[in-house]
N, C-alpha and C. Protein backbone atom coordinates (compact mmCIF):
# COMPACT_ATOMS: atom_id res chain seq x y z
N UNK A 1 119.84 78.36 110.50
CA UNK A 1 118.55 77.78 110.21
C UNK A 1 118.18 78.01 108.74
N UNK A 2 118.47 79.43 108.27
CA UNK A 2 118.19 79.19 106.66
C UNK A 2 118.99 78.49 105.64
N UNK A 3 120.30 77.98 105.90
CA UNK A 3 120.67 76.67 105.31
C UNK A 3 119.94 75.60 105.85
N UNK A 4 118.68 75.19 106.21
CA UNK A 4 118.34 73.95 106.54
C UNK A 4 116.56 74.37 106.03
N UNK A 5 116.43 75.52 106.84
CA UNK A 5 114.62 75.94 106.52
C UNK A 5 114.36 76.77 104.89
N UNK A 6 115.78 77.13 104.53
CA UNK A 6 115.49 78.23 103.31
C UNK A 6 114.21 78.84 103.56
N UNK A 7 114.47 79.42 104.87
CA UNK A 7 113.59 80.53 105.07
C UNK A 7 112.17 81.01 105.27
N UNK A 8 112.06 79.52 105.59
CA UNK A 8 110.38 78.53 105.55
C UNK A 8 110.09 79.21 107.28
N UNK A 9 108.73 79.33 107.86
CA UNK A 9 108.92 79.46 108.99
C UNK A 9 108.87 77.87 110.07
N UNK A 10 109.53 78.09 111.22
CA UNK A 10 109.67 76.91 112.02
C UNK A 10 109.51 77.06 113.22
N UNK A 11 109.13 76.05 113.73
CA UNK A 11 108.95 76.10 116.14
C UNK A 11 110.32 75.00 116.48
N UNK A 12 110.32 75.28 117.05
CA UNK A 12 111.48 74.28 117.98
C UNK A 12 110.73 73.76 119.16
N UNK A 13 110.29 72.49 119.29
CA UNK A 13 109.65 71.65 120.62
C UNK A 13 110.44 71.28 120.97
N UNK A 14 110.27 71.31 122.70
CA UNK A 14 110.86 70.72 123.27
C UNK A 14 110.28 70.38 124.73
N UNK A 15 110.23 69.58 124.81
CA UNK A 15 109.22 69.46 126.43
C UNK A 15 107.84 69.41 126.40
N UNK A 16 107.65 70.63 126.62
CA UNK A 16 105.95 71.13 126.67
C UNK A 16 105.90 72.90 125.92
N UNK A 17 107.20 73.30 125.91
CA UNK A 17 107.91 74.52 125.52
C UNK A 17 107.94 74.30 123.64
N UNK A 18 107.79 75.57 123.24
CA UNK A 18 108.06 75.55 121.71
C UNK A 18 108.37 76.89 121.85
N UNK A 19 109.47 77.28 120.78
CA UNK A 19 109.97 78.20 120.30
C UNK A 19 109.90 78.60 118.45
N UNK A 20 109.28 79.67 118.22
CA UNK A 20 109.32 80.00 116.97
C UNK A 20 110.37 80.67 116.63
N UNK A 21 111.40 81.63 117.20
CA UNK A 21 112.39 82.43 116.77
C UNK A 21 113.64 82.56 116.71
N UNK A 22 114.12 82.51 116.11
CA UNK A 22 116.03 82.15 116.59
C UNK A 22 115.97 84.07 117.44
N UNK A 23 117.52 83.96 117.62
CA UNK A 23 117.79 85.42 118.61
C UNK A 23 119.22 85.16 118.15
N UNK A 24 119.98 86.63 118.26
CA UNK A 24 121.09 86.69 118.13
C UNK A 24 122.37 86.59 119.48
N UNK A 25 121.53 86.53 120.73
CA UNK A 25 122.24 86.10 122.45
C UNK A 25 120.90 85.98 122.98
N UNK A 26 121.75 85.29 124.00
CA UNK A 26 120.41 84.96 125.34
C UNK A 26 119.66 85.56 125.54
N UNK A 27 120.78 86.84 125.96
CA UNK A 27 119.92 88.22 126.45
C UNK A 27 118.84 89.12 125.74
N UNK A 28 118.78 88.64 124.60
CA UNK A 28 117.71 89.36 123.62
C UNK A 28 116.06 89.10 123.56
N UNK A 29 116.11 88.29 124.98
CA UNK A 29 114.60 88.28 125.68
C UNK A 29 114.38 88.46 126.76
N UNK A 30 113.33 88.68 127.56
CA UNK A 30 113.73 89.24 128.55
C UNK A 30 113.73 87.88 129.43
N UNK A 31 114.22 88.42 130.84
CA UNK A 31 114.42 87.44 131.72
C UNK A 31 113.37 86.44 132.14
N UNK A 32 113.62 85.01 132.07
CA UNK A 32 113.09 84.06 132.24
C UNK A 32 112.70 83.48 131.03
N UNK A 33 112.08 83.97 130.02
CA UNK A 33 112.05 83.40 128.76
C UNK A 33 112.95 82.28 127.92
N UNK A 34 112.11 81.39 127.34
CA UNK A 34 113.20 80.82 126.80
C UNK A 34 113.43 81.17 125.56
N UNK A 35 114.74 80.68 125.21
CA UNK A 35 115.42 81.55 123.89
C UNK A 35 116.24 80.64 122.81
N UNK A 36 116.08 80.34 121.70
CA UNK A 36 117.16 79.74 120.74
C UNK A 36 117.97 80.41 120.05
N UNK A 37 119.23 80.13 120.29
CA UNK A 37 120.19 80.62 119.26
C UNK A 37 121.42 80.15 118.74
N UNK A 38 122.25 80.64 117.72
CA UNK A 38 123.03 79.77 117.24
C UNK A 38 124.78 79.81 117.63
N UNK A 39 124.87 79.07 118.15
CA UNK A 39 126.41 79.44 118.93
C UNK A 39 127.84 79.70 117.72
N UNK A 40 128.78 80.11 118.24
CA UNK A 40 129.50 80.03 117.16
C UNK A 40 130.28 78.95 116.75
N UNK A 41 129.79 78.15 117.14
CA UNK A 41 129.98 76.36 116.05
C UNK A 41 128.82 76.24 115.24
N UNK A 42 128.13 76.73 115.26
CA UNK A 42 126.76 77.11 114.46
C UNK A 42 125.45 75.87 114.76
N UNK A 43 126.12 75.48 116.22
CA UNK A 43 124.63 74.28 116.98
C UNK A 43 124.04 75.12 117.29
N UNK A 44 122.72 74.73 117.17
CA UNK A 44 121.45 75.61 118.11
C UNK A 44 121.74 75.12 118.88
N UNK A 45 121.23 76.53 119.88
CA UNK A 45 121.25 76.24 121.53
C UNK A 45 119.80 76.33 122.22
N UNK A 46 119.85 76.24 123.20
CA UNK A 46 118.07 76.16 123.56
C UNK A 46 119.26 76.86 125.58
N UNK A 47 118.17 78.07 125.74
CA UNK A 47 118.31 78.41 126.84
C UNK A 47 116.93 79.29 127.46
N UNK A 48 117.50 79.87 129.27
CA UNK A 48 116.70 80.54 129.62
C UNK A 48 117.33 82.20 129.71
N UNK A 49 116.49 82.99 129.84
CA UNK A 49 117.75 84.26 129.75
C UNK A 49 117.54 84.53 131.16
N UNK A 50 118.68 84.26 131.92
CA UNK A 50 119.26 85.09 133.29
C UNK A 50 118.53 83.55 133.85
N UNK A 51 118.56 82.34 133.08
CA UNK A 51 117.61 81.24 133.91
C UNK A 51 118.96 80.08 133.56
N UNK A 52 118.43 78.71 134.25
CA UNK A 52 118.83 77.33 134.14
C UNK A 52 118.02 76.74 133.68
N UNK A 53 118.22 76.45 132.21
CA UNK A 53 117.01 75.59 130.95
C UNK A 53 117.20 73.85 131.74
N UNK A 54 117.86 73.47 132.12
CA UNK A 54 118.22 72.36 132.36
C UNK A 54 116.91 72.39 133.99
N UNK A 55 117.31 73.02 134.73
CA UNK A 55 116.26 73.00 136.06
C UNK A 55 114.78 73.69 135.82
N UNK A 56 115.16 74.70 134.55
CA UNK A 56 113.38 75.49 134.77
C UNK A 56 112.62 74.66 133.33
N UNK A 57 113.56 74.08 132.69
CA UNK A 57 112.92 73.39 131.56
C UNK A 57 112.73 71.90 131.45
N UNK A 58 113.65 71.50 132.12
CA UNK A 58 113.81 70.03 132.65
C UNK A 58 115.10 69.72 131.25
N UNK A 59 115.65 70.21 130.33
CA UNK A 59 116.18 69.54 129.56
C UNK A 59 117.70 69.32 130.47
N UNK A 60 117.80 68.60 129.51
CA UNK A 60 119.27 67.70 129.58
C UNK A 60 119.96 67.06 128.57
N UNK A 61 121.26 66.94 128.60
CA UNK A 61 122.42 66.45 127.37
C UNK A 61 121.51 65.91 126.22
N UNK A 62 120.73 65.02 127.00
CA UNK A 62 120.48 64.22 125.84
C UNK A 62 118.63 64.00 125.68
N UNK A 63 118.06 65.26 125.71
CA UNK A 63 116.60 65.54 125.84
C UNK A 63 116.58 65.75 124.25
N UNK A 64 114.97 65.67 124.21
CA UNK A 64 114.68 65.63 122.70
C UNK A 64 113.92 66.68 122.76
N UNK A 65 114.71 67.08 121.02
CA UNK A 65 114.45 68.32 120.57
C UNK A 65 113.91 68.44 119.51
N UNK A 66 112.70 68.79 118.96
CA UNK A 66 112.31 68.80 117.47
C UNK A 66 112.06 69.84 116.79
N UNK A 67 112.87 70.59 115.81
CA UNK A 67 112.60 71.71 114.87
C UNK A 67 112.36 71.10 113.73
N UNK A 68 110.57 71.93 113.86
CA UNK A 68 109.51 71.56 113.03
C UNK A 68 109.40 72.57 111.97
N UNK A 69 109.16 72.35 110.52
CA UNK A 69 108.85 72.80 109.42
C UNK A 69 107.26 72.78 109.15
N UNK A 70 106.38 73.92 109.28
CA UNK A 70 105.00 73.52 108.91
C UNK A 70 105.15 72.84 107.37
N UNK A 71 104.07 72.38 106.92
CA UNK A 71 103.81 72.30 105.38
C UNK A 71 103.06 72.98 105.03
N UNK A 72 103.61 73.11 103.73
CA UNK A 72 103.19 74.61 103.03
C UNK A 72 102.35 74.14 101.97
């Protein structure tokens, strides 16, 4: 994300759900939460920890995702 935000802060929408924080694994929230992080192909991922983002979030393959940059 800081090759793209240079370090700006950002949310990730998605659904009705927004995320402000990347994480370094799933597990680095607690259970049920949702979580972004960066896989090692370096795509963000969007999950639940110990959950199914696809059934508790409704996303899917091809759901829309928007990581937002406030203006500064």
């Amino acid at each position: 994300m800081d090759a793209v935000g240079h370090g700006r802060d950002f949310a990730v929408h998605f659904g009705r759900d927004v995320i402000k924080e990347l994480h370094p694994h799933f597990s680095a929230v607690p259970p049920g939460e949702a979580v972004a992080v960066f896989n090692s192909q370096g795509c963000l991922c969007l999950g639940i920890c110990q959950g199914n983002a696809s059934e508790l979030l409704g996303l899917h393959f091809d759901s829309q995702v928007d990581v937002r940059f406030p203006v500064e």
